[in-house]
C-alpha atoms as a PDB file:
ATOM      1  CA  UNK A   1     -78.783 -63.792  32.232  1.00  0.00           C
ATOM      2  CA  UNK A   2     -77.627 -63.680  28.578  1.00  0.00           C
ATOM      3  CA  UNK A   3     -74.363 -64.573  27.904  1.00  0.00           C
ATOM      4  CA  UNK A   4     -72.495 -63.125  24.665  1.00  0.00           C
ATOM      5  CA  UNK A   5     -70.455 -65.375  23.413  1.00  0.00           C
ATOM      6  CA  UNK A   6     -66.946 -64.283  21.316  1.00  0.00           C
ATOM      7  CA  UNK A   7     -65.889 -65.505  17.960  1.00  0.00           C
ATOM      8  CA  UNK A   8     -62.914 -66.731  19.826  1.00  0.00           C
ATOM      9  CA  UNK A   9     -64.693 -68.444  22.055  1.00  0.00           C
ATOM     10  CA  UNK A  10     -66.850 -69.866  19.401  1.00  0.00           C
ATOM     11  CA  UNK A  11     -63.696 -71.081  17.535  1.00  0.00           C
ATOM     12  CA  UNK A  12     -62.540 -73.010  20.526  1.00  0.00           C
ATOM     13  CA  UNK A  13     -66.234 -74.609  21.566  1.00  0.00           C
ATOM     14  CA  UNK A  14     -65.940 -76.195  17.768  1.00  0.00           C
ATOM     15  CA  UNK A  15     -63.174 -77.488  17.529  1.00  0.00           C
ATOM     16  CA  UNK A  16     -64.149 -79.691  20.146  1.00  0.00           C
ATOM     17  CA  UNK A  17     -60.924 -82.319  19.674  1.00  0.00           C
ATOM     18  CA  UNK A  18     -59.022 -80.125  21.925  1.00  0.00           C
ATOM     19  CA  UNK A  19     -61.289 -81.160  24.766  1.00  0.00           C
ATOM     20  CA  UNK A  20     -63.123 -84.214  23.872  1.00  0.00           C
ATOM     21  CA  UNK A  21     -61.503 -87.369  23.847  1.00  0.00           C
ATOM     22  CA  UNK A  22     -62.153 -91.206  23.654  1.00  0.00           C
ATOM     23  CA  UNK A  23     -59.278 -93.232  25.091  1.00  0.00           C
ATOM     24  CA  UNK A  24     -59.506 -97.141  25.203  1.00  0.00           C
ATOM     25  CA  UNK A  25     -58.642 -97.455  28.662  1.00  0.00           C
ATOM     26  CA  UNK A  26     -60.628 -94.750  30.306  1.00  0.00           C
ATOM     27  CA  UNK A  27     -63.799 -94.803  31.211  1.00  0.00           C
ATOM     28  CA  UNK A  28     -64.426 -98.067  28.765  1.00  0.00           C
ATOM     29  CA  UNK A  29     -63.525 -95.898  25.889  1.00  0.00           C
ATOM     30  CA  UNK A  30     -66.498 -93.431  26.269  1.00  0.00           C
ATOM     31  CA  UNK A  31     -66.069 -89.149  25.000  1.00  0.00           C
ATOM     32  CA  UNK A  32     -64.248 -87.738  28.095  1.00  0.00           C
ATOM     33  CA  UNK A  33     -63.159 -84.657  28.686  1.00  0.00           C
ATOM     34  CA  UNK A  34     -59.549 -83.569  28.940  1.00  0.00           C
ATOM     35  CA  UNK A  35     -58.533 -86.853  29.850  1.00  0.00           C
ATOM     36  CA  UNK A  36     -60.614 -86.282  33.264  1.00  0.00           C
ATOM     37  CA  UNK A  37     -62.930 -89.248  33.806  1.00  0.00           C
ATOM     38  CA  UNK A  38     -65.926 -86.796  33.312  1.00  0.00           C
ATOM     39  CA  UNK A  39     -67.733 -88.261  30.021  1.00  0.00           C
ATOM     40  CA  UNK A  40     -69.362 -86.358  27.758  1.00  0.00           C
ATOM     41  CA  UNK A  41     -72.843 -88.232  28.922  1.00  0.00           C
ATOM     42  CA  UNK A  42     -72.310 -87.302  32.439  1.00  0.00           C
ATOM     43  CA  UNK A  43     -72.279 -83.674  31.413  1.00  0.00           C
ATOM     44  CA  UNK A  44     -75.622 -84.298  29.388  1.00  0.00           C
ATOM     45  CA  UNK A  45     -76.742 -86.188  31.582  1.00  0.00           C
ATOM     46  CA  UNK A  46     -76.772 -83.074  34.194  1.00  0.00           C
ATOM     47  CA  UNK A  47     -77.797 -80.906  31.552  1.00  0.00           C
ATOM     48  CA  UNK A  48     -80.648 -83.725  31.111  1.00  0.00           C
ATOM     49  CA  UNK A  49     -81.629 -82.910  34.668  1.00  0.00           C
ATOM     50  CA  UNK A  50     -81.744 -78.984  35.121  1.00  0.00           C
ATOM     51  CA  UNK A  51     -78.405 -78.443  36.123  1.00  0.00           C
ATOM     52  CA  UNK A  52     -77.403 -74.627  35.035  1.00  0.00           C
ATOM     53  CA  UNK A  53     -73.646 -74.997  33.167  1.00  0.00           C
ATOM     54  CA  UNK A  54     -72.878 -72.783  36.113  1.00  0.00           C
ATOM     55  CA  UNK A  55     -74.739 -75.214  38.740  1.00  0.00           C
ATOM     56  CA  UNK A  56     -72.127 -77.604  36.866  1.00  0.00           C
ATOM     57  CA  UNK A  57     -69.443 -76.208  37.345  1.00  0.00           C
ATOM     58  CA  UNK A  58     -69.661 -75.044  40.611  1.00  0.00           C
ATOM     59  CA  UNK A  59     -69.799 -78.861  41.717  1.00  0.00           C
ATOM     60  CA  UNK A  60     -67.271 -79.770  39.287  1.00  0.00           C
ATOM     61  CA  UNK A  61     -64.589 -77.088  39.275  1.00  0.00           C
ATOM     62  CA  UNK A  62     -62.001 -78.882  37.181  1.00  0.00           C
ATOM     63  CA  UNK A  63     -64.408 -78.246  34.346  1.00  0.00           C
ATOM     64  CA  UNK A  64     -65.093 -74.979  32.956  1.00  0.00           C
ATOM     65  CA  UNK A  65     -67.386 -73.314  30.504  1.00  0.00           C
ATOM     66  CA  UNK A  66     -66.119 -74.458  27.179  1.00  0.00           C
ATOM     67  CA  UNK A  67     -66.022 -77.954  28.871  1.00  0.00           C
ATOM     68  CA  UNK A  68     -69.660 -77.691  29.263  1.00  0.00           C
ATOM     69  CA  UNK A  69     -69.601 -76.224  25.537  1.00  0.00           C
ATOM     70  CA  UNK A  70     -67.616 -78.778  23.991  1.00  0.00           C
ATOM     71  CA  UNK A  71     -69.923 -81.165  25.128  1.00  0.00           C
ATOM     72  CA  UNK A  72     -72.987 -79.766  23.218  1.00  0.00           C
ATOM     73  CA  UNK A  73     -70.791 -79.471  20.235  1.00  0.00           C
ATOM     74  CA  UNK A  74     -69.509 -83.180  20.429  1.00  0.00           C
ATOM     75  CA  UNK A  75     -73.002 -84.348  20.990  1.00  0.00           C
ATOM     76  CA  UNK A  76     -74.625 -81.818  18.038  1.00  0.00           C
ATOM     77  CA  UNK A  77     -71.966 -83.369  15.678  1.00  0.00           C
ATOM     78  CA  UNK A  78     -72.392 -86.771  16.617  1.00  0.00           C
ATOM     79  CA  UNK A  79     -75.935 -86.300  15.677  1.00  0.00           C
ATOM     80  CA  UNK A  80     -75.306 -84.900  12.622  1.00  0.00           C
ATOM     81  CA  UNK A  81     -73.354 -88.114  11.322  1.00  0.00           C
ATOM     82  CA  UNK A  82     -75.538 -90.655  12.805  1.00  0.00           C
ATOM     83  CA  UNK A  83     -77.152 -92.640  10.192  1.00  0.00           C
ATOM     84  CA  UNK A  84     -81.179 -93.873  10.393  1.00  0.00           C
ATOM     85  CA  UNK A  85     -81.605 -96.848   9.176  1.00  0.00           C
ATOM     86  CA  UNK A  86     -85.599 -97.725   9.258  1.00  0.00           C
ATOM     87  CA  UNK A  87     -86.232-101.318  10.370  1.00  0.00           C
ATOM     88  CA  UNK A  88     -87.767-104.054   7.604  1.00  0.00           C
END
């Protein structure tokens, strides 16, 4: 099924910081998601695996979509600003 996606709900899947979050003393300080104790890796992680976003959330219903979104976008950026450094 193709989804269509809204520039408001593209706006909201970027700016990620409303959803994401690292605190010290959850989840040793690992991405979570709106202060749940659902990293951002555990959502990959499923992803990783086969699970549907919808398969996702059906087993997790405190999450939604843009959640599952946020994730991707979190991970995409952190990509973007990791820095290779070839060993000597």
């Amino acid at each position: 099924m193709l989804r269509v996606v809204t520039n408001e709900q593209k706006d909201k899947i970027m700016r990620y910081n409303d959803i994401i979050a690292i605190q010290p003393d959850k989840r040793g300080g690992k991405p979570c998601i709106r202060g749940l104790r659902i990293t951002v890796y555990d959502v990959l992680g499923w992803l990783a695996s086969g699970m549907t976003p919808a398969e996702i959330v059906e087993d997790f219903p405190e999450l939604t979509h843009a959640d599952i979104m946020a994730c991707l976008a979190f991970a995409a950026d952190r990509e973007r600003t990791v820095t290779w450094i070839k060993a000597a």
